[in-house]
N, C-alpha and C. Protein backbone atom coordinates (compact mmCIF):
# COMPACT_ATOMS: atom_id res chain seq x y z
N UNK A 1 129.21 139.67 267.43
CA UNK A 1 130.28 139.54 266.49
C UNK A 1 130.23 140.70 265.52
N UNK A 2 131.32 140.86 264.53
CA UNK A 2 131.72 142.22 263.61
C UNK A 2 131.79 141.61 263.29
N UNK A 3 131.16 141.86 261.53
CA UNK A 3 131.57 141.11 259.77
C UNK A 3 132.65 142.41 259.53
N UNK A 4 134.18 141.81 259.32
CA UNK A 4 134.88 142.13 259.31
C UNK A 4 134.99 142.21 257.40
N UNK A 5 135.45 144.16 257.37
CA UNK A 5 135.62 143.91 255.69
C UNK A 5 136.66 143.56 255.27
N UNK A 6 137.67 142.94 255.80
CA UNK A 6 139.34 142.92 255.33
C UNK A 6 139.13 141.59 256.24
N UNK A 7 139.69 140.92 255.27
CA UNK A 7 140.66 139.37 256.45
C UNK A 7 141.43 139.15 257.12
N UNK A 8 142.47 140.34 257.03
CA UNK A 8 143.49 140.07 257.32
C UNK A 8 143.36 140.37 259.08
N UNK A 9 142.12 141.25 259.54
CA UNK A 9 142.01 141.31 260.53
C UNK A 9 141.27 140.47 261.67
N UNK A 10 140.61 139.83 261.03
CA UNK A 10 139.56 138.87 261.04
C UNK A 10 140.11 137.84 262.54
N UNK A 11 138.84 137.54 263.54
CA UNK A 11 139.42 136.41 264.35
C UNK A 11 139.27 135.50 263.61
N UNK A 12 138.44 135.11 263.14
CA UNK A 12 137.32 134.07 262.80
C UNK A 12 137.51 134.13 260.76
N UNK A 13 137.97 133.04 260.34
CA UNK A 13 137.40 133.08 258.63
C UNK A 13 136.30 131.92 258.37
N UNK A 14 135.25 132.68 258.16
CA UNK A 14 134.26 131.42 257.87
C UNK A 14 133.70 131.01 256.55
N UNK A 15 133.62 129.79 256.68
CA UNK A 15 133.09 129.02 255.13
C UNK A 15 132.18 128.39 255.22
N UNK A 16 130.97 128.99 254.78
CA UNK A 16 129.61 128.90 254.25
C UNK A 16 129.52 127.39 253.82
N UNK A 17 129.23 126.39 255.02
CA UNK A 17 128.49 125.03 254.47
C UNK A 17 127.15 125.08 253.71
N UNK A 18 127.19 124.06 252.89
CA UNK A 18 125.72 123.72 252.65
C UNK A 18 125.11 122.43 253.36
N UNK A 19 126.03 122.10 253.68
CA UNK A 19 125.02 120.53 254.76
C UNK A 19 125.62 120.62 255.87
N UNK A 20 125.06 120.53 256.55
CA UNK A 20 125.37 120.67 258.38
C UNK A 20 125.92 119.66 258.81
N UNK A 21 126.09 118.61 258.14
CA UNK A 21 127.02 117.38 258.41
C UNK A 21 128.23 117.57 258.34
N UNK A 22 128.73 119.13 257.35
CA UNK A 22 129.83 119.26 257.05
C UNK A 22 131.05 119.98 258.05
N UNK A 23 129.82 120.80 258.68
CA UNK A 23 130.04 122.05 259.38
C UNK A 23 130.46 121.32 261.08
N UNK A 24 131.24 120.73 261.21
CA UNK A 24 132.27 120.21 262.25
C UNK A 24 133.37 120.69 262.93
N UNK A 25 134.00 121.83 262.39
CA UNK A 25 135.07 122.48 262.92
C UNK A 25 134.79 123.53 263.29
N UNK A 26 135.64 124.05 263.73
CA UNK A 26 136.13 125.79 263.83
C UNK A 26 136.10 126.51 262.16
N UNK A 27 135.52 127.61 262.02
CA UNK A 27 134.92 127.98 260.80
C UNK A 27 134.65 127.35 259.77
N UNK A 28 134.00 126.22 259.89
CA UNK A 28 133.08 125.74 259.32
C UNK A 28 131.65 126.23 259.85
N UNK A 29 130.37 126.90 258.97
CA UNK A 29 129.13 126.81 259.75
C UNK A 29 128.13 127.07 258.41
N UNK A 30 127.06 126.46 259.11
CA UNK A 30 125.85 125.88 258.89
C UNK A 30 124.84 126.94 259.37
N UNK A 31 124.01 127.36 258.27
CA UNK A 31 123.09 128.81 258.43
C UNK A 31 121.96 127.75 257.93
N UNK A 32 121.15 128.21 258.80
CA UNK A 32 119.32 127.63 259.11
C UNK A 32 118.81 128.58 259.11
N UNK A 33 117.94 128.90 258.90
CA UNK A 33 116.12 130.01 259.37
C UNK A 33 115.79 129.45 260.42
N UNK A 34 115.66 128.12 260.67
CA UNK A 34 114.74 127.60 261.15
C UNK A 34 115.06 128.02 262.84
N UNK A 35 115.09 128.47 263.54
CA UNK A 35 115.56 128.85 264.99
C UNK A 35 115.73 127.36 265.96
N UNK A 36 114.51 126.24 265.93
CA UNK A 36 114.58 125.58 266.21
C UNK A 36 116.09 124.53 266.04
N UNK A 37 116.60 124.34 265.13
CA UNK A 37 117.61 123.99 264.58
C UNK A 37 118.65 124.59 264.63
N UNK A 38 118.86 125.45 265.26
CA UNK A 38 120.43 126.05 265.50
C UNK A 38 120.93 125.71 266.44
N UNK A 39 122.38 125.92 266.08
CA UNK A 39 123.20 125.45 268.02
C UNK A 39 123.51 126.08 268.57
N UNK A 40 123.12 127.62 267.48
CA UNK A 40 124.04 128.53 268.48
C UNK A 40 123.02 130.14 267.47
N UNK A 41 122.81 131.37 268.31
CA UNK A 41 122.20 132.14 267.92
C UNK A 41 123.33 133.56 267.90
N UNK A 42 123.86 133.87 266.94
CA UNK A 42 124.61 135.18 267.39
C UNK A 42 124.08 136.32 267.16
N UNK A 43 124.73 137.91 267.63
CA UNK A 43 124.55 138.93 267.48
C UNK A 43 125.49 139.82 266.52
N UNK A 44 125.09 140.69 265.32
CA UNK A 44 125.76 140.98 264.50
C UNK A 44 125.78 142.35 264.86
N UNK A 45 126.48 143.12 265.87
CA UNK A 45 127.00 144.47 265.49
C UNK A 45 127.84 145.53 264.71
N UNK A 46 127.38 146.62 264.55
CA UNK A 46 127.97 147.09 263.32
C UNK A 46 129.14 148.24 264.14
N UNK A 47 129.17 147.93 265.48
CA UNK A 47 130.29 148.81 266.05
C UNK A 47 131.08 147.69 266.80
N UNK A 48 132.90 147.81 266.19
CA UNK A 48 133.91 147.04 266.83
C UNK A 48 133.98 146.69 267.90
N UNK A 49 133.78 147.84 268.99
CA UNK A 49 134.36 147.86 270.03
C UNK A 49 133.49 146.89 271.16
N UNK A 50 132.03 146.73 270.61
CA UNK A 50 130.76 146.00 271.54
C UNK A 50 130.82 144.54 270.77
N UNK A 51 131.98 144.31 269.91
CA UNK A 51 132.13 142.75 269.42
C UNK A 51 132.84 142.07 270.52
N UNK A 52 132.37 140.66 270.56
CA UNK A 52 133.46 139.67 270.87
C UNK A 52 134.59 139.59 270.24
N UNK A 53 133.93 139.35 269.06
CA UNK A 53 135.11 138.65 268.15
C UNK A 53 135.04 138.95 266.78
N UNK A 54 135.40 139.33 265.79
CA UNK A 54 135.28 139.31 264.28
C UNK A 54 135.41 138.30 263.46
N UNK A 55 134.59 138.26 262.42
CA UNK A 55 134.65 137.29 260.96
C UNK A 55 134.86 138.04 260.21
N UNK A 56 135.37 136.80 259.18
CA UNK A 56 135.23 137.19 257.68
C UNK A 56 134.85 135.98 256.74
N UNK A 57 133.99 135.87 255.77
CA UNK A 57 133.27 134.86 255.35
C UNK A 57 134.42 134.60 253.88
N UNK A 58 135.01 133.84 253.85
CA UNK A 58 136.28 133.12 253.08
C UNK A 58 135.34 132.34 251.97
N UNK A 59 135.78 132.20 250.93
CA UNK A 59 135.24 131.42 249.72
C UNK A 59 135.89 130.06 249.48
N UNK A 60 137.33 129.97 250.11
CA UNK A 60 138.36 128.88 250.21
C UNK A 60 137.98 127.96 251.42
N UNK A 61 137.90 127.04 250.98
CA UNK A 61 137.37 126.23 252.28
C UNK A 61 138.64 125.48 253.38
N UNK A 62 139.97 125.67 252.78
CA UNK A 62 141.38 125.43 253.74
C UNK A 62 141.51 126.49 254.10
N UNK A 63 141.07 128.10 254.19
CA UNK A 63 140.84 129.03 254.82
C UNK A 63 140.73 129.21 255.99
N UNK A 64 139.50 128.31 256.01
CA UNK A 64 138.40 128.27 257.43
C UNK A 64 139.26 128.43 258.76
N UNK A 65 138.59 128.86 260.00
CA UNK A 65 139.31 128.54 260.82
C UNK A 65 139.41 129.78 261.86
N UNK A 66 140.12 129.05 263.21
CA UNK A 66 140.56 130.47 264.01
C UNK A 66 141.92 130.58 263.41
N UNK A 67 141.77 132.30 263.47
CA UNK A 67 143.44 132.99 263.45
C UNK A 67 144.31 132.65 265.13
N UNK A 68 145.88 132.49 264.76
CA UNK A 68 146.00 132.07 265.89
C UNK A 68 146.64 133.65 266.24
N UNK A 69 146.45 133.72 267.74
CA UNK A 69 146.61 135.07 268.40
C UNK A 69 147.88 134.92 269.49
């Protein structure tokens, strides 16, 4: 994935849960250390073109979400 600096380009807007109970949807997510405890492990590249997909980490939590394409 690309941390996207603009939103407007963004696949992905994500909003930073604090309880993993919360983190149920599509950009909603839940950040652990713990490796054991994750559901999912991604890769953060700093070149576009070797991304899947882009984020952008939203402060608004009706934000969240996929962009539709």
């Amino acid at each position: 994935m690309y941390l996207e600096p603009d939103q407007a380009f963004a696949d992905v807007l994500i909003f930073k849960e604090s309880n993993k109970l919360f983190a149920d949807k599509a950009g909603f997510w839940y950040f652990t250390m713990a490796r054991d405890f994750a559901d999912y492990a991604l890769f953060v590249t700093d070149n576009r073109n070797l991304a899947d997909f882009s984020i952008y980490y939203t402060d608004v939590r009706s934000y969240a979400g996929c962009r539709k394409q």
